[in-house]
C-alpha atoms as a PDB file:
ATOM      1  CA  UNK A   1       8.582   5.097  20.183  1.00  0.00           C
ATOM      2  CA  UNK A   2       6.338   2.630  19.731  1.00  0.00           C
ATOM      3  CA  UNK A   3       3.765   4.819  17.961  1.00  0.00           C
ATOM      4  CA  UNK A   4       6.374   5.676  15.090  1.00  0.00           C
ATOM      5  CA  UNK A   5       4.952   3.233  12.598  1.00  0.00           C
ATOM      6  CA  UNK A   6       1.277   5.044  13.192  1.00  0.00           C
ATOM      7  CA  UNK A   7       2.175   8.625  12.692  1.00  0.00           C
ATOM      8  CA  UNK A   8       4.444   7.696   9.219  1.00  0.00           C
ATOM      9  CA  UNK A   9       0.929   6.648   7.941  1.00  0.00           C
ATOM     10  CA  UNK A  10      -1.464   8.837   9.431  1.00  0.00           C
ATOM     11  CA  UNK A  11      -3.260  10.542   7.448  1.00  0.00           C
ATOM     12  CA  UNK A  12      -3.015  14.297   9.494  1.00  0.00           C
ATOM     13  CA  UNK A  13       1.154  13.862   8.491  1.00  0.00           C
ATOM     14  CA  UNK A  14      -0.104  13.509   4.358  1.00  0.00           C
ATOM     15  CA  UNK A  15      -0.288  17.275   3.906  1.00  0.00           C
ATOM     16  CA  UNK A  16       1.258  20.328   5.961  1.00  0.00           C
ATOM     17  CA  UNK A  17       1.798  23.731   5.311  1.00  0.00           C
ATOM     18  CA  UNK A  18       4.581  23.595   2.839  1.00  0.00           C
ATOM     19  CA  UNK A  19       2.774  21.491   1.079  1.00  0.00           C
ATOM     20  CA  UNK A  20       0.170  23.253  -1.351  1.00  0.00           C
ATOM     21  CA  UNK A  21      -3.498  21.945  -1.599  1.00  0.00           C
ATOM     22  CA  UNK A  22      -3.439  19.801  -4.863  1.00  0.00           C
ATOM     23  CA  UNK A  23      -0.049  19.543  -4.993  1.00  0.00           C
ATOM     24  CA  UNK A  24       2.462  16.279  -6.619  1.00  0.00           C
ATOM     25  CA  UNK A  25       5.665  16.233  -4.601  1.00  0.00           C
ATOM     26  CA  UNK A  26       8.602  13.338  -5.021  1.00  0.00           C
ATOM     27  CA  UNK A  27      11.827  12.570  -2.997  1.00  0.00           C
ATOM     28  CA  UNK A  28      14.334   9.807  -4.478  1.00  0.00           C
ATOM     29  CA  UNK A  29      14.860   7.383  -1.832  1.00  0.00           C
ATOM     30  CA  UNK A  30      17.133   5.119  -3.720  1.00  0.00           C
ATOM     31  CA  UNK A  31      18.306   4.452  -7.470  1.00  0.00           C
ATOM     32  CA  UNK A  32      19.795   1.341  -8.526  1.00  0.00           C
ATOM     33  CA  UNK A  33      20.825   0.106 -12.148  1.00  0.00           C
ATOM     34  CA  UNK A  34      18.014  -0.266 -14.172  1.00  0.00           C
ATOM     35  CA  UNK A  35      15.205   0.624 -11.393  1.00  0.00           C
ATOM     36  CA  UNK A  36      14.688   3.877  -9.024  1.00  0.00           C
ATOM     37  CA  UNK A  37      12.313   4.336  -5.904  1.00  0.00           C
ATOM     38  CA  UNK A  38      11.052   7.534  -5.226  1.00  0.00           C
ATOM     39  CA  UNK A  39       8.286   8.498  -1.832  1.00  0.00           C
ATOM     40  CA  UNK A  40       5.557  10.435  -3.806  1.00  0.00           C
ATOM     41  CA  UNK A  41       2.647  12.862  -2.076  1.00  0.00           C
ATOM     42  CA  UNK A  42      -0.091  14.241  -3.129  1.00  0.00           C
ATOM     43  CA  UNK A  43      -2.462  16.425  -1.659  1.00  0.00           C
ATOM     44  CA  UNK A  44      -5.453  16.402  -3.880  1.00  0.00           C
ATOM     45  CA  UNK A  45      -8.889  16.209  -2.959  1.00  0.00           C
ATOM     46  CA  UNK A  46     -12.496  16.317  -4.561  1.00  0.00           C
ATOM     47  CA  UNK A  47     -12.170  19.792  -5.615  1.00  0.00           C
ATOM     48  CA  UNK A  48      -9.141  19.442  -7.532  1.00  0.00           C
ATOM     49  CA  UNK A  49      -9.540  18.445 -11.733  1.00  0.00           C
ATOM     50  CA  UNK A  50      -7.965  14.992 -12.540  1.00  0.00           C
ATOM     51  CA  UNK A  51      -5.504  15.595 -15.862  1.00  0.00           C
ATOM     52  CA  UNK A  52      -4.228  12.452 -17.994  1.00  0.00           C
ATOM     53  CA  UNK A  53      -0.521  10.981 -17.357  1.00  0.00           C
ATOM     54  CA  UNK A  54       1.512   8.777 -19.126  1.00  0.00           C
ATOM     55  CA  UNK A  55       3.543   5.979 -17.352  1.00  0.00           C
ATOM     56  CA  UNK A  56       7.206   6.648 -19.134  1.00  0.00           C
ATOM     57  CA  UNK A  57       8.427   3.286 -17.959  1.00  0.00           C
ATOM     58  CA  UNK A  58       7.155  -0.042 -16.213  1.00  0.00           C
ATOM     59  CA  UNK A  59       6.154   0.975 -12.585  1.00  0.00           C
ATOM     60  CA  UNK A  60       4.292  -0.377  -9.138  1.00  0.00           C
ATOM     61  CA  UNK A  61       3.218   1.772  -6.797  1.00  0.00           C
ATOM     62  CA  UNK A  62       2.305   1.233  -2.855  1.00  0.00           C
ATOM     63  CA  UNK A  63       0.169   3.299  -1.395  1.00  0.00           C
ATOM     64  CA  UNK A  64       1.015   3.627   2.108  1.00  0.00           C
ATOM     65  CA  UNK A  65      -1.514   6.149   3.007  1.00  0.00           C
ATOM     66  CA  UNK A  66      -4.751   7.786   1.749  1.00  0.00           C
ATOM     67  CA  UNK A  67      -7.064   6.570  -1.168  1.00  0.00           C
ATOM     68  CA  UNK A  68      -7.689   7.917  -4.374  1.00  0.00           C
ATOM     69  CA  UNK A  69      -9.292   6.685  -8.213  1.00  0.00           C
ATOM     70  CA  UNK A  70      -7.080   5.265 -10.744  1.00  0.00           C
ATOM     71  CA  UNK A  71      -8.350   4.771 -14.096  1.00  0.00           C
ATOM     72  CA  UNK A  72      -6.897   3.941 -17.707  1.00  0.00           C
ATOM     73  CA  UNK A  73      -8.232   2.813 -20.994  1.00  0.00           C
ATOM     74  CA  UNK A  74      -8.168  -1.343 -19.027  1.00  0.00           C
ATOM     75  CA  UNK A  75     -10.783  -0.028 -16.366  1.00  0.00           C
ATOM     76  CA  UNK A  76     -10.992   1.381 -12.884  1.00  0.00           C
ATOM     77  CA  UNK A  77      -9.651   0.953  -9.174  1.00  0.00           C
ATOM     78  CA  UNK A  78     -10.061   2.215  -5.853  1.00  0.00           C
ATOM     79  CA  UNK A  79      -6.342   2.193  -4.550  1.00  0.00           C
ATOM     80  CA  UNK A  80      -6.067   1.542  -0.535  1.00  0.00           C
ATOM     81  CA  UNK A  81      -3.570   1.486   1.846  1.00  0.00           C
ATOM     82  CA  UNK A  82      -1.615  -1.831   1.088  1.00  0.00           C
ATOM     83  CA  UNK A  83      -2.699  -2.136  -2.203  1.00  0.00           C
ATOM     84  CA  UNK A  84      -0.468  -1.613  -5.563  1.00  0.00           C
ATOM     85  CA  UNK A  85      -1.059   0.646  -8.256  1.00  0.00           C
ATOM     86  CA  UNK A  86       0.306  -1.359 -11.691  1.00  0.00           C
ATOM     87  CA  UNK A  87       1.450   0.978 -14.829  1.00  0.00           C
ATOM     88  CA  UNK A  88       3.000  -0.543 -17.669  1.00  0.00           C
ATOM     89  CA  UNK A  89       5.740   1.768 -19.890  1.00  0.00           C
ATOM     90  CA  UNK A  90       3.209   4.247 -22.793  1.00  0.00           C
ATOM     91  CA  UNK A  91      -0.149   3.351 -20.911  1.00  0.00           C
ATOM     92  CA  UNK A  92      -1.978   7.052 -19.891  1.00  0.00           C
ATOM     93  CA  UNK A  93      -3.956   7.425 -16.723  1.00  0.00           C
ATOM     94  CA  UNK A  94      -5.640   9.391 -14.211  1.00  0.00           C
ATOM     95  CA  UNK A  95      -5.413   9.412 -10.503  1.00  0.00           C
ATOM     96  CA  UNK A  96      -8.261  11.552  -8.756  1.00  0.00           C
ATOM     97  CA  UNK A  97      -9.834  12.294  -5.671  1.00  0.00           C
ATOM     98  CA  UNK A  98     -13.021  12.587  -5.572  1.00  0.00           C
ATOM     99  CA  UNK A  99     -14.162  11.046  -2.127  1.00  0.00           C
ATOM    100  CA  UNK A 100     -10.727  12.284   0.089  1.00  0.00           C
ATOM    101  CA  UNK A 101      -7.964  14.377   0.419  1.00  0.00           C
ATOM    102  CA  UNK A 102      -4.220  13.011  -0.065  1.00  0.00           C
ATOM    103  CA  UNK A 103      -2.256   9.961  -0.312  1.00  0.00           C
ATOM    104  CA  UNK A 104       1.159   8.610   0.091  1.00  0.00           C
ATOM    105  CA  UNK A 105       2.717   6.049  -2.324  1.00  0.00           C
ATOM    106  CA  UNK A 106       6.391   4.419  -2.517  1.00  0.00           C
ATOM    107  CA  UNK A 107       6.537   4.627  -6.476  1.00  0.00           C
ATOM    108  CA  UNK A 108       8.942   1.606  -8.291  1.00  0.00           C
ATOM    109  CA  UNK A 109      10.161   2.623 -11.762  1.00  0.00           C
ATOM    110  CA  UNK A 110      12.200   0.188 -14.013  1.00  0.00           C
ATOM    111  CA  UNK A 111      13.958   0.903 -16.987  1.00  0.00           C
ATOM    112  CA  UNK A 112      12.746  -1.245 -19.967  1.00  0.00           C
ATOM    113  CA  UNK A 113      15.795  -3.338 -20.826  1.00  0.00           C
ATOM    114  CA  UNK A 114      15.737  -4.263 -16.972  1.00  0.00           C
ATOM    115  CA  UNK A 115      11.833  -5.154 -16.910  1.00  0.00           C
ATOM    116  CA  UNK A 116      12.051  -7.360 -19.769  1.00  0.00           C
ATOM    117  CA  UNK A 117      15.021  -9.780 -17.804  1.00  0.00           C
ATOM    118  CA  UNK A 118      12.347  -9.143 -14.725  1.00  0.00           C
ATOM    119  CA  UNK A 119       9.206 -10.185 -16.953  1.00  0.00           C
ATOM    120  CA  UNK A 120      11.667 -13.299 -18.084  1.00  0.00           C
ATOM    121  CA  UNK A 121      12.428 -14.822 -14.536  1.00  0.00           C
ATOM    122  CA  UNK A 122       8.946 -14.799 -13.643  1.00  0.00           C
ATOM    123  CA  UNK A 123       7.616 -16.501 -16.780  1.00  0.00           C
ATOM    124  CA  UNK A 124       5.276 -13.996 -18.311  1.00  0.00           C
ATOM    125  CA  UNK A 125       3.984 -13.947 -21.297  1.00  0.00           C
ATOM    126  CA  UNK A 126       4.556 -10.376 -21.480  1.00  0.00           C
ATOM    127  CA  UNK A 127       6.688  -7.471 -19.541  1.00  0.00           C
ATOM    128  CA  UNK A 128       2.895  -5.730 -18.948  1.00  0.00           C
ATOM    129  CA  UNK A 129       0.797  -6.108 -16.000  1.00  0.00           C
ATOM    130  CA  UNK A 130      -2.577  -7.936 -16.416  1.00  0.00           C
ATOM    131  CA  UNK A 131      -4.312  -5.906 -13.841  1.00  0.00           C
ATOM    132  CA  UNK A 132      -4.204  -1.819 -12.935  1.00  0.00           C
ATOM    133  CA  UNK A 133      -4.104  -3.127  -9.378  1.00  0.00           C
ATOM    134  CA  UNK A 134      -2.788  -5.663  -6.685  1.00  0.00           C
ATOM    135  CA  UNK A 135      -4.893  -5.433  -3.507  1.00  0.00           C
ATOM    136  CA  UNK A 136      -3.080  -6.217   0.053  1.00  0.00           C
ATOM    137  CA  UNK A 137      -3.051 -10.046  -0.884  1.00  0.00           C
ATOM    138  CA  UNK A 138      -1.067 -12.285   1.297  1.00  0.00           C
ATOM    139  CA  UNK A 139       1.404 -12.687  -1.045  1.00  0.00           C
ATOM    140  CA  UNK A 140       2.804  -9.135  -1.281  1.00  0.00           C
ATOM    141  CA  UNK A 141       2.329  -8.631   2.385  1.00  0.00           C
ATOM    142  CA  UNK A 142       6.212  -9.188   3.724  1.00  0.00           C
ATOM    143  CA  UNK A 143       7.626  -6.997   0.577  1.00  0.00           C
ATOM    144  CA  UNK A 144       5.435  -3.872   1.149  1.00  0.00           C
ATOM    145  CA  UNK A 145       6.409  -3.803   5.459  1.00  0.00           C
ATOM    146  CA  UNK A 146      10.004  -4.106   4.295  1.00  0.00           C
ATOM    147  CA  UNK A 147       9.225  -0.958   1.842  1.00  0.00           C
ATOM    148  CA  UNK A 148       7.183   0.237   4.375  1.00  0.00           C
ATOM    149  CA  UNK A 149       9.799   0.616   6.927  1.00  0.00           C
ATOM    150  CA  UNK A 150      12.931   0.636   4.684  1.00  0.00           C
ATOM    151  CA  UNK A 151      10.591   4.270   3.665  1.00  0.00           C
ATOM    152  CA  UNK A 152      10.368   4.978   7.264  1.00  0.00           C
ATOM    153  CA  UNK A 153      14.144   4.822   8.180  1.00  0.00           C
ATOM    154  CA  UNK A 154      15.210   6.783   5.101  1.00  0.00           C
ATOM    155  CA  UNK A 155      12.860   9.666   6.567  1.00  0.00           C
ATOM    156  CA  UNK A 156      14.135   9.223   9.978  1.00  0.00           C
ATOM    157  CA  UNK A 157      17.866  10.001   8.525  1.00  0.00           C
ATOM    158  CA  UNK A 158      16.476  12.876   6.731  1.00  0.00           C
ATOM    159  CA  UNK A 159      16.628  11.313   3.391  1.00  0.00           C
ATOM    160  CA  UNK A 160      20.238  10.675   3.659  1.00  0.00           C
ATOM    161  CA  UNK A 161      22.793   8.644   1.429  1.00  0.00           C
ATOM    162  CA  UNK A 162      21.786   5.141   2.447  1.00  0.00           C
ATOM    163  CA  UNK A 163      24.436   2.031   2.802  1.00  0.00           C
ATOM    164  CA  UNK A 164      25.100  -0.428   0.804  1.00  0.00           C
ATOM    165  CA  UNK A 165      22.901  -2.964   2.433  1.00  0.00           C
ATOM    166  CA  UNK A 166      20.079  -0.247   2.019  1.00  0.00           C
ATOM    167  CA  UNK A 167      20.601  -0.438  -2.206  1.00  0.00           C
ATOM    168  CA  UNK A 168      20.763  -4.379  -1.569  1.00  0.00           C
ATOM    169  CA  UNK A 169      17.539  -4.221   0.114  1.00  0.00           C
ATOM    170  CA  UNK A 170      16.047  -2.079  -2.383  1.00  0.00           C
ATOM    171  CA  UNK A 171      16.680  -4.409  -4.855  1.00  0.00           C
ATOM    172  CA  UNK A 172      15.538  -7.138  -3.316  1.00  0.00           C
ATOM    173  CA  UNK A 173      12.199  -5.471  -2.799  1.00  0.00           C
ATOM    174  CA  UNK A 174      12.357  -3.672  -6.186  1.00  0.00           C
ATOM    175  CA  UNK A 175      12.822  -7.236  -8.067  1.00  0.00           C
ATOM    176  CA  UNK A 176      10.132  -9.652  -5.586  1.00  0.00           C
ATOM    177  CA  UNK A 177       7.489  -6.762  -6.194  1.00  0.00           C
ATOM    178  CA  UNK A 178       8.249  -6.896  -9.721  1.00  0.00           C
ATOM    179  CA  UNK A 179       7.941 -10.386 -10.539  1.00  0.00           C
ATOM    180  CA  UNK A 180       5.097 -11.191  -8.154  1.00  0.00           C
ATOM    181  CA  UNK A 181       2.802  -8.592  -9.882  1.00  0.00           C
ATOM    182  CA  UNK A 182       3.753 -10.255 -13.045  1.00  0.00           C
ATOM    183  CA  UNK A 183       2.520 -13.513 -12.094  1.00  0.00           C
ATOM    184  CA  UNK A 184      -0.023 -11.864 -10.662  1.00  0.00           C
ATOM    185  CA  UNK A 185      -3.783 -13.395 -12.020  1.00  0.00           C
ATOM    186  CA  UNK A 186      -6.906 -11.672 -10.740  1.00  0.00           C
ATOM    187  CA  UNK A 187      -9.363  -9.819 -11.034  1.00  0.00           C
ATOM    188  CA  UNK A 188      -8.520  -7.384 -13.925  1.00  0.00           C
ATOM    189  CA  UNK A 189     -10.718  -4.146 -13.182  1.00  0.00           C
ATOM    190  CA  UNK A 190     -13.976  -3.406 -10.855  1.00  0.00           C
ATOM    191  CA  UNK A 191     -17.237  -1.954 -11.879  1.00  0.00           C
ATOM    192  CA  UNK A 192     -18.726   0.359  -9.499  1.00  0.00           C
ATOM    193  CA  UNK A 193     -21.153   3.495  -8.876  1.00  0.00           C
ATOM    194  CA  UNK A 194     -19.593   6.801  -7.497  1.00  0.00           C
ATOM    195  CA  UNK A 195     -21.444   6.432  -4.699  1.00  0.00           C
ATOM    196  CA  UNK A 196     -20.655   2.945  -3.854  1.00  0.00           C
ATOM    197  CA  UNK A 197     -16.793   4.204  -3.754  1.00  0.00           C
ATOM    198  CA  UNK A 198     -17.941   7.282  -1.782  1.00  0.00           C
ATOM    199  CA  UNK A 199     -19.226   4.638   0.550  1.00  0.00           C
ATOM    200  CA  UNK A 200     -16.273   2.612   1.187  1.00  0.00           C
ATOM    201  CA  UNK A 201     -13.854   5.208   0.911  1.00  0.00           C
ATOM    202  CA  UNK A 202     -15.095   6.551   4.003  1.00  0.00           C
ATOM    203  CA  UNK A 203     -15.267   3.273   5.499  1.00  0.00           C
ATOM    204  CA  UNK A 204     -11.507   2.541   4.431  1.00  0.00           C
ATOM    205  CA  UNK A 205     -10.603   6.288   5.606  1.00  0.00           C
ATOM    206  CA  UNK A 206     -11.956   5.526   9.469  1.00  0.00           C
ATOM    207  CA  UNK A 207     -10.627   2.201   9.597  1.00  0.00           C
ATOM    208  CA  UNK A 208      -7.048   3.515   8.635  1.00  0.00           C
ATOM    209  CA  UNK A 209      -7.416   6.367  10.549  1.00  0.00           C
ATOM    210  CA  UNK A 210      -8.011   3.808  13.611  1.00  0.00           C
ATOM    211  CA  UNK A 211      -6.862   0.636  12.979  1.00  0.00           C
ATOM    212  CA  UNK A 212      -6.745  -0.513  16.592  1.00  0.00           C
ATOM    213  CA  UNK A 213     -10.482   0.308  17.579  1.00  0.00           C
ATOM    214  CA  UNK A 214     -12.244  -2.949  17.136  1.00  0.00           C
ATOM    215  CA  UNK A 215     -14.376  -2.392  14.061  1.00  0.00           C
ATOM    216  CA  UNK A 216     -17.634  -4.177  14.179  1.00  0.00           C
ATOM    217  CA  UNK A 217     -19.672  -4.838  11.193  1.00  0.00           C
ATOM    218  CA  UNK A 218     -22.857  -3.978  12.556  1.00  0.00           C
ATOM    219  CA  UNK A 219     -21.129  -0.372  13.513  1.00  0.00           C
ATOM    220  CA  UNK A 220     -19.434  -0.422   9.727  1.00  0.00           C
ATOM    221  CA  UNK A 221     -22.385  -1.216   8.219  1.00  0.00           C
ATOM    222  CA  UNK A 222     -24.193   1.376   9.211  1.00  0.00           C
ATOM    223  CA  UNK A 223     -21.847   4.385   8.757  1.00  0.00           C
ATOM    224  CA  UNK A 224     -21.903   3.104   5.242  1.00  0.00           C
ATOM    225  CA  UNK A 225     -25.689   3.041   5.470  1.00  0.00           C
ATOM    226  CA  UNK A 226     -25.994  -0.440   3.857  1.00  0.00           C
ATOM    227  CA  UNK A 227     -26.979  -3.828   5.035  1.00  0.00           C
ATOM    228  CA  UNK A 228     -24.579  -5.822   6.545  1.00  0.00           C
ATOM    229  CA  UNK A 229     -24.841  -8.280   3.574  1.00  0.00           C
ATOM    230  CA  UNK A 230     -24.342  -5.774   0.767  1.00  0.00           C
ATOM    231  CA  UNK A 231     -21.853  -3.807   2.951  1.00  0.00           C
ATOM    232  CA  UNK A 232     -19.387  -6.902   2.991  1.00  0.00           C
ATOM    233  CA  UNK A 233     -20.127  -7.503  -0.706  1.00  0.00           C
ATOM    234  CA  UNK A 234     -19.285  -4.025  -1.740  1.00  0.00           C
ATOM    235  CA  UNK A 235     -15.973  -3.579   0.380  1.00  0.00           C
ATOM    236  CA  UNK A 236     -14.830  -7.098  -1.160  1.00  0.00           C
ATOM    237  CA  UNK A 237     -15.686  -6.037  -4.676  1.00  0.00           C
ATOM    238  CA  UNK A 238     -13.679  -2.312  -4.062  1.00  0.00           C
ATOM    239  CA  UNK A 239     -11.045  -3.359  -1.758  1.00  0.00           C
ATOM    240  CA  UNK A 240     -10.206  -7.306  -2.558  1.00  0.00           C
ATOM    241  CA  UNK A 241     -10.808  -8.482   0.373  1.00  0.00           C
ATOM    242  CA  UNK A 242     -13.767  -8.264   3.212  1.00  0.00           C
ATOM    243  CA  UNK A 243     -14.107  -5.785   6.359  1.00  0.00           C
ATOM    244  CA  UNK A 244     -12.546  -8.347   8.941  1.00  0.00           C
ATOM    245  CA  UNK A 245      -9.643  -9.323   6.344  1.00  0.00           C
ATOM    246  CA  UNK A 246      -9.430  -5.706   5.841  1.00  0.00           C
ATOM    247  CA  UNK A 247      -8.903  -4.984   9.419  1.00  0.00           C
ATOM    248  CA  UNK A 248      -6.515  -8.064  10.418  1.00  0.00           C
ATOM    249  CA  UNK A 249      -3.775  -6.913   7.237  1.00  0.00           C
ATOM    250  CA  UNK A 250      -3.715  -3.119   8.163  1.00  0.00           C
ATOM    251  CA  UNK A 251      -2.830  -4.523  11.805  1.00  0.00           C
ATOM    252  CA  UNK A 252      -0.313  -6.932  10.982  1.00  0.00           C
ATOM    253  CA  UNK A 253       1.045  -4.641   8.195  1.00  0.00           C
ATOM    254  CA  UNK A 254       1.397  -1.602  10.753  1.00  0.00           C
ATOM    255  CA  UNK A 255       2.623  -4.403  13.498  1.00  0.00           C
ATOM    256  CA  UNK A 256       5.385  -6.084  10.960  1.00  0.00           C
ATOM    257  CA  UNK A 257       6.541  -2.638   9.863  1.00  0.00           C
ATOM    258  CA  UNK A 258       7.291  -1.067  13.501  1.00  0.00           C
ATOM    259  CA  UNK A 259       8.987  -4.725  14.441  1.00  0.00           C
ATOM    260  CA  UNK A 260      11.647  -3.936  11.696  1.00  0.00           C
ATOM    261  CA  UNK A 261      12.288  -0.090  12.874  1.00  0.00           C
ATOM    262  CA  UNK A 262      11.642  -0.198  16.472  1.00  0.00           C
ATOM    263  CA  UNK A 263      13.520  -2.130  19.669  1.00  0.00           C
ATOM    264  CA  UNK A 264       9.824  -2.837  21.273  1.00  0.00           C
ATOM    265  CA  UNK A 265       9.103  -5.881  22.401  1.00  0.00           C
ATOM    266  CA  UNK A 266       7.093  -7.791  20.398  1.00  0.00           C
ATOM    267  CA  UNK A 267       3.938  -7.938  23.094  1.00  0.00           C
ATOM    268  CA  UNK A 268       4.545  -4.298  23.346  1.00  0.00           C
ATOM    269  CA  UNK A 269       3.687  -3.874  19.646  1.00  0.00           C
ATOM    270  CA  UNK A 270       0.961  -6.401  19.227  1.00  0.00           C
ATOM    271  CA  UNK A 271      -0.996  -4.683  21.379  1.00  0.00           C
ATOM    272  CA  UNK A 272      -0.764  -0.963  19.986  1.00  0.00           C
ATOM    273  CA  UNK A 273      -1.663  -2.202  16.683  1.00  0.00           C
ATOM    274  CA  UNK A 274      -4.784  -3.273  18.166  1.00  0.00           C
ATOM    275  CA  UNK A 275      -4.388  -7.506  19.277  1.00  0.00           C
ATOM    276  CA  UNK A 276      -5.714  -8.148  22.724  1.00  0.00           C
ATOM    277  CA  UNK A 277      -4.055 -11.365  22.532  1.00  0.00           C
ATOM    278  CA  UNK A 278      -0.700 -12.186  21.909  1.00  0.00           C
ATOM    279  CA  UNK A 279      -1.258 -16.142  21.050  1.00  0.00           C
ATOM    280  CA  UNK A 280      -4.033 -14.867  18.435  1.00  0.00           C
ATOM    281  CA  UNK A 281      -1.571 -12.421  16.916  1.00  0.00           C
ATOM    282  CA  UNK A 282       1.021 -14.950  16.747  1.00  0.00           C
ATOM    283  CA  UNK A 283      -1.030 -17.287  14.840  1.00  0.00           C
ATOM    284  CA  UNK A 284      -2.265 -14.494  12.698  1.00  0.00           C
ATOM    285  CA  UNK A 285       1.322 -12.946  11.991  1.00  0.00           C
ATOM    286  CA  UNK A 286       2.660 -16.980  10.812  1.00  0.00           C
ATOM    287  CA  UNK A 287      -0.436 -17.694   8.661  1.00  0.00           C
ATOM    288  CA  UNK A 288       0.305 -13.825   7.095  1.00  0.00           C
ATOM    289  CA  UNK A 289       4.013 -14.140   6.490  1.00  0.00           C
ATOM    290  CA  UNK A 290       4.812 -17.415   7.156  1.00  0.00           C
ATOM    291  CA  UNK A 291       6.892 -17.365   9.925  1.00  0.00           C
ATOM    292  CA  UNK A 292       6.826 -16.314  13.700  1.00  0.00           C
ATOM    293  CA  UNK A 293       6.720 -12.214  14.533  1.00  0.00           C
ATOM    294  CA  UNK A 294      10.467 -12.942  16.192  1.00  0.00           C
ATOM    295  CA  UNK A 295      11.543 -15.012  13.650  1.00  0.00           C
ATOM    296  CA  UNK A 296      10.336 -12.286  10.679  1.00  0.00           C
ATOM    297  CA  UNK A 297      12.255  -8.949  13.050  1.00  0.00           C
ATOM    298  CA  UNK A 298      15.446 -10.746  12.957  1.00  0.00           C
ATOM    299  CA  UNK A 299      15.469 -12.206   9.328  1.00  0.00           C
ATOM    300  CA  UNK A 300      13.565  -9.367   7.621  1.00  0.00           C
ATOM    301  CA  UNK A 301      16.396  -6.811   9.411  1.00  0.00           C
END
């Protein structure tokens, strides 16, 4: 039970034979009065053509698994596990491939009208997003594990009518995301070569696909075939944040979203998300989401 979490994000589960190479594929998970939430998959890789989209409406997007390109007229991002993919309402874009196949993404959309009273409560100077993306910043770290596993149990019930506490939580999420990426103020877009996303994707790929080997930078390093100094320069330029930050929020992401859909004992989880030590991932987990791993399972369910 304990490697539920894992799976739901493993890259092997992104595509399977019903689903067609290339392929866009949405299920609703919830829709609530002036906002909706839909799980979307793709299955593109290198080999498939990117075509231009429009964003109808104000949306965020977490990508829970996978990595692809997204570009618009405001620059260029590499999207990663964790991170948020912003799209405000008449903007046109293009998501591609070009260095793996798949992703996953938990896709926000919010009607106008409801966006503005959003963009209002949070003080912007606008209802459009500064930036194309949000990386896994600590801020946004308890509001994607609750979509995270909120995602997770609506799978587990087959997709089925939720209760009312599910909408409520949905909302809650729906509205924090929403106002947080708002206020949001950093770095607008990245400037990088092909290869030097070719580079890191792959790096971001293995670390994903094993989150609980202990990465070292020496070994990361050179699978990216860089020095170590330009290595941690380059991830932190693509990604937002360095290797070892990298590493430490894809555990505690994967370890706060199996505490809120799975009985295990807390010990039990820190370790298979890859913590040797339970008094270091207690520190880590209360300087990541400000309070204690017990505390977070019973308020956060």
């Amino acid at each position: 039970m304990a490697k539920i979490a894992a799976k739901a994000d493993s890259i092997a589960r992104l595509s399977g034979p019903e689903q067609a190479a290339g392929a866009l594929s949405g299920r609703p998970l919830v829709d609530g009065q002036g906002w909706s939430v839909r799980e979307v998959l793709c299955t593109a890789g290198p080999k498939d053509r990117p075509f231009e989209e429009q964003h109808s409406s104000p949306g965020i997007a977490i990508v829970t698994a996978g990595t692809f390109q997204y570009r618009s007229s405001a620059g260029r991002e590499l999207m990663t596990p964790g991170s948020l993919m912003l799209g405000n309402s008449g903007q046109f874009y293009e998501c591609s491939h070009e260095h793996g196949i798949a992703d996953r993404c938990i896709s926000f959309s919010y009607d106008a009208k409801y966006f503005d009273g959003l963009a209002e409560e949070a003080g912007a100077c606008s209802a459009n997003f500064s930036a194309l993306r949000i990386p896994l910043v600590r801020d946004m770290s308890t509001a994607v594990a609750r979509a995270s596993a909120a995602a997770m149990r609506r799978a587990a019930s087959n997709y089925s009518s939720g209760t009312p506490h599910d909408w409520q939580l949905w909302e809650e999420i729906a509205i924090v995301l929403a106002i947080q990426a708002l206020q949001f103020k950093g770095q607008t877009s990245t400037v990088a070569s092909l290869a030097s996303e070719a580079r890191v994707t792959r790096i971001v790929r293995m670390i994903e696909g094993c989150p609980t080997k202990q990465h070292n930078l020496v070994e990361l390093a050179r699978e990216a075939r860089l020095s170590r100094y330009h290595f941690i320069r380059m991830f932190q330029q693509l990604t937002g944040l360095t290797p070892h930050q990298y590493v430490l929020r894809t555990r505690l992401r994967r370890a706060a979203t199996q505490m809120l859909i799975e009985p295990a004992r807390v010990l039990d989880i820190a370790l298979d998300c890859g913590f040797g030590d339970i008094s270091n991932f207690n520190h880590a987990f209360l300087a990541e989401f400000g309070t204690s791993p017990r505390s977070y399972r019973t308020t956060s369910r």
